[in-house]
C-alpha atoms as a PDB file:
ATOM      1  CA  UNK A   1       6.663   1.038   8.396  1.00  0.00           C
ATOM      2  CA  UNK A   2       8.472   1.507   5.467  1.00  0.00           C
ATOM      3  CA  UNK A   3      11.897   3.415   6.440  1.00  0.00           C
ATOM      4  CA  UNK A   4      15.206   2.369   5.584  1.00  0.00           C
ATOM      5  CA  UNK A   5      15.173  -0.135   9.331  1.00  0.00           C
ATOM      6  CA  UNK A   6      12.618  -2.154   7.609  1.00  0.00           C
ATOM      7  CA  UNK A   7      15.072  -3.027   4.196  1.00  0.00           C
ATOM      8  CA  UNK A   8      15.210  -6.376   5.024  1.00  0.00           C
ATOM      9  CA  UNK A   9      11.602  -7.214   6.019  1.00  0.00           C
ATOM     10  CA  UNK A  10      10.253  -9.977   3.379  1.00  0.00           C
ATOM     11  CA  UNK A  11       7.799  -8.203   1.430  1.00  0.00           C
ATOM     12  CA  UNK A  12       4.709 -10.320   2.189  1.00  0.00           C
ATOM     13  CA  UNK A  13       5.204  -9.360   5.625  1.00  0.00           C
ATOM     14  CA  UNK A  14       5.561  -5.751   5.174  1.00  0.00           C
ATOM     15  CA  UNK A  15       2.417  -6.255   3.517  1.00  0.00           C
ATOM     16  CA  UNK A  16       0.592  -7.700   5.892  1.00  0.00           C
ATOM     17  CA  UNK A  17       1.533  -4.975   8.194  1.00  0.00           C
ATOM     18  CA  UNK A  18       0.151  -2.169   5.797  1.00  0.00           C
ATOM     19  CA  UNK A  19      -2.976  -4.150   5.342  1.00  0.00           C
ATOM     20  CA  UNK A  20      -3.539  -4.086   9.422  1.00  0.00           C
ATOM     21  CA  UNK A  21      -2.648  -0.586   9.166  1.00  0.00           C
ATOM     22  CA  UNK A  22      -4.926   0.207   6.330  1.00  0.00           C
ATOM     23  CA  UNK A  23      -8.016  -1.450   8.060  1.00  0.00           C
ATOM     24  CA  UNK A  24      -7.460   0.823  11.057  1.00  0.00           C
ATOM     25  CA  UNK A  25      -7.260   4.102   9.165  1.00  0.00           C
ATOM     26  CA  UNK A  26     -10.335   2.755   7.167  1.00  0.00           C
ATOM     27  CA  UNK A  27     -12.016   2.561  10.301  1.00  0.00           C
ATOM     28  CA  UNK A  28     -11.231   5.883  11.737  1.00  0.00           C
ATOM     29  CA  UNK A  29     -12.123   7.484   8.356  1.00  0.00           C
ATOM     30  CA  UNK A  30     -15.198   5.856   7.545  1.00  0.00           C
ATOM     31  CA  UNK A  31     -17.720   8.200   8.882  1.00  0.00           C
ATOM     32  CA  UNK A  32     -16.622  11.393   7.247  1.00  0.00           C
ATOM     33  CA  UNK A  33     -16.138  12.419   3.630  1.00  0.00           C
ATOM     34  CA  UNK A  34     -13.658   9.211   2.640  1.00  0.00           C
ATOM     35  CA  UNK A  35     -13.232   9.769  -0.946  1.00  0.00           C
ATOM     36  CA  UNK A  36     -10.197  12.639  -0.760  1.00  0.00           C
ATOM     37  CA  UNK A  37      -8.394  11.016   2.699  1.00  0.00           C
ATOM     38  CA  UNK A  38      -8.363   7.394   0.463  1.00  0.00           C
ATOM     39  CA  UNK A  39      -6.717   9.091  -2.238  1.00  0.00           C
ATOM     40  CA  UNK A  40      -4.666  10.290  -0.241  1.00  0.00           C
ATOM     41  CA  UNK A  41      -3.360   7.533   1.660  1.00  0.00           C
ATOM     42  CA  UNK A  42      -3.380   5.493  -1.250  1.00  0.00           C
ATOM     43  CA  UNK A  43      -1.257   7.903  -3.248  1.00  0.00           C
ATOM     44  CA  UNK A  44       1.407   8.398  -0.055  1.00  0.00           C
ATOM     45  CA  UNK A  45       1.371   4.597   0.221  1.00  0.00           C
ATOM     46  CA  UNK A  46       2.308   3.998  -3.081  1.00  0.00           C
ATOM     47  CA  UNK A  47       5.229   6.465  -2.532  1.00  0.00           C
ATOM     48  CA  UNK A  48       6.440   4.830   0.173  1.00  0.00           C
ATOM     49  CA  UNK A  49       6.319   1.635  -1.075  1.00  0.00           C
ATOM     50  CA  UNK A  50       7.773   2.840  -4.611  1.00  0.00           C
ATOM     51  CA  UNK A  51      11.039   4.239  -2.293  1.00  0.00           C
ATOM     52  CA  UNK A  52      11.212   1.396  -0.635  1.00  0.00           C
ATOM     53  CA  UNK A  53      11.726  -1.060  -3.240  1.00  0.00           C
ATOM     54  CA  UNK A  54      13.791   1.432  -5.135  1.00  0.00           C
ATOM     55  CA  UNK A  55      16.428   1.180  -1.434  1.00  0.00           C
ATOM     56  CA  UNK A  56      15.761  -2.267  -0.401  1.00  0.00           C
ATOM     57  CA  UNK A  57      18.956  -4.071   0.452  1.00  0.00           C
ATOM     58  CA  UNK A  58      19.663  -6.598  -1.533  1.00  0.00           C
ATOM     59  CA  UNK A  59      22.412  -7.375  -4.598  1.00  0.00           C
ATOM     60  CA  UNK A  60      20.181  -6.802  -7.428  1.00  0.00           C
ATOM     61  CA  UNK A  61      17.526  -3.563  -7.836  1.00  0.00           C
ATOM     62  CA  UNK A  62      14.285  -4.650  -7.243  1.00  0.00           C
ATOM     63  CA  UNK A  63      12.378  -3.969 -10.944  1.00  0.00           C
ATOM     64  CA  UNK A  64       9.087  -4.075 -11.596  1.00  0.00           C
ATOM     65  CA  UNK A  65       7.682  -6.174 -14.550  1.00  0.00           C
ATOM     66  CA  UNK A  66       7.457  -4.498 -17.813  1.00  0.00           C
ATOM     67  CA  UNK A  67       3.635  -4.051 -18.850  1.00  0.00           C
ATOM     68  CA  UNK A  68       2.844  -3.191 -15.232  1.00  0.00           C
ATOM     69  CA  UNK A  69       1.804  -0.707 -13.373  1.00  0.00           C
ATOM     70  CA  UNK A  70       2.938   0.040 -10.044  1.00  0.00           C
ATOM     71  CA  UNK A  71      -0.462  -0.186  -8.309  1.00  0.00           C
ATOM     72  CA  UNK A  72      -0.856  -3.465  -9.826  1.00  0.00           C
ATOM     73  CA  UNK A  73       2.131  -4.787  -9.214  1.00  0.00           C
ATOM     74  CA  UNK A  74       1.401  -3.986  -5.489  1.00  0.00           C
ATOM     75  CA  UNK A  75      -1.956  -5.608  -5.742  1.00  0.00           C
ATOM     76  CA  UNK A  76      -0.750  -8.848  -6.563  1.00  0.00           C
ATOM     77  CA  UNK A  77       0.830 -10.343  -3.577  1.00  0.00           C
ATOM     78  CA  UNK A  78      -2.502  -8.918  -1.043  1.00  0.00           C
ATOM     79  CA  UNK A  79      -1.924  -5.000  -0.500  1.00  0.00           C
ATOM     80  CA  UNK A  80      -5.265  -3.848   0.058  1.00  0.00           C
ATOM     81  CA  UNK A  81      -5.788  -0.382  -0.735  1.00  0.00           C
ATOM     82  CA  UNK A  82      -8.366   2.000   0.628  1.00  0.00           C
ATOM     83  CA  UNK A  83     -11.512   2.445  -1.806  1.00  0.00           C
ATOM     84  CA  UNK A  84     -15.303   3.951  -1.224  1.00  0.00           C
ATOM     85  CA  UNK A  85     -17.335   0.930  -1.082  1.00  0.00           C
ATOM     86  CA  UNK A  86     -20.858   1.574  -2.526  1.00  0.00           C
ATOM     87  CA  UNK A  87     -23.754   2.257  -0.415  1.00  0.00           C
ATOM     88  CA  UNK A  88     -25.787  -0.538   0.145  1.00  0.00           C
ATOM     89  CA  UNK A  89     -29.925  -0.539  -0.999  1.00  0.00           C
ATOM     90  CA  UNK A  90     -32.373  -1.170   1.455  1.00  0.00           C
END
């Protein structure tokens, strides 16, 4: 979803493509050990993304705010990354 055929998808919806995505692999993962496979995906995703950005076409680089971090920058417009939720009391 993020290789060089998708440089001139608009952003939000790459996004909403990951976040279908993401949902999926939540599903499939959630009755195991999740912790280590979020990480996981999360850290690859960020990757991808961070490559992706760096190649998109386009005249100018794409930069990220100064102050930010890449995860939050990512965050912002609806990326929805994997996390544990907590276990709910009966």
């Amino acid at each position: 979803m993020t290789d060089g055929r998708q440089g001139c998808t608009p952003i939000p919806r790459l996004i909403d493509k990951l976040n279908r995505q993401l949902e999926g692999w939540a599903n499939y993962f959630s009755p195991g050990y999740t912790r280590e496979a979020y990480r996981n995906i999360n850290w690859h995703l960020c990757y991808r993304l961070a490559n992706h950005l760096k190649h998109r076409r386009s005249q100018r680089p794409y930069q990220i705010p100064e102050g930010m971090s890449l995860y939050e920058h990512l965050k912002r417009p609806g990326l929805k990354f994997l996390g544990v939720k907590p276990c709910e009391s009966r």
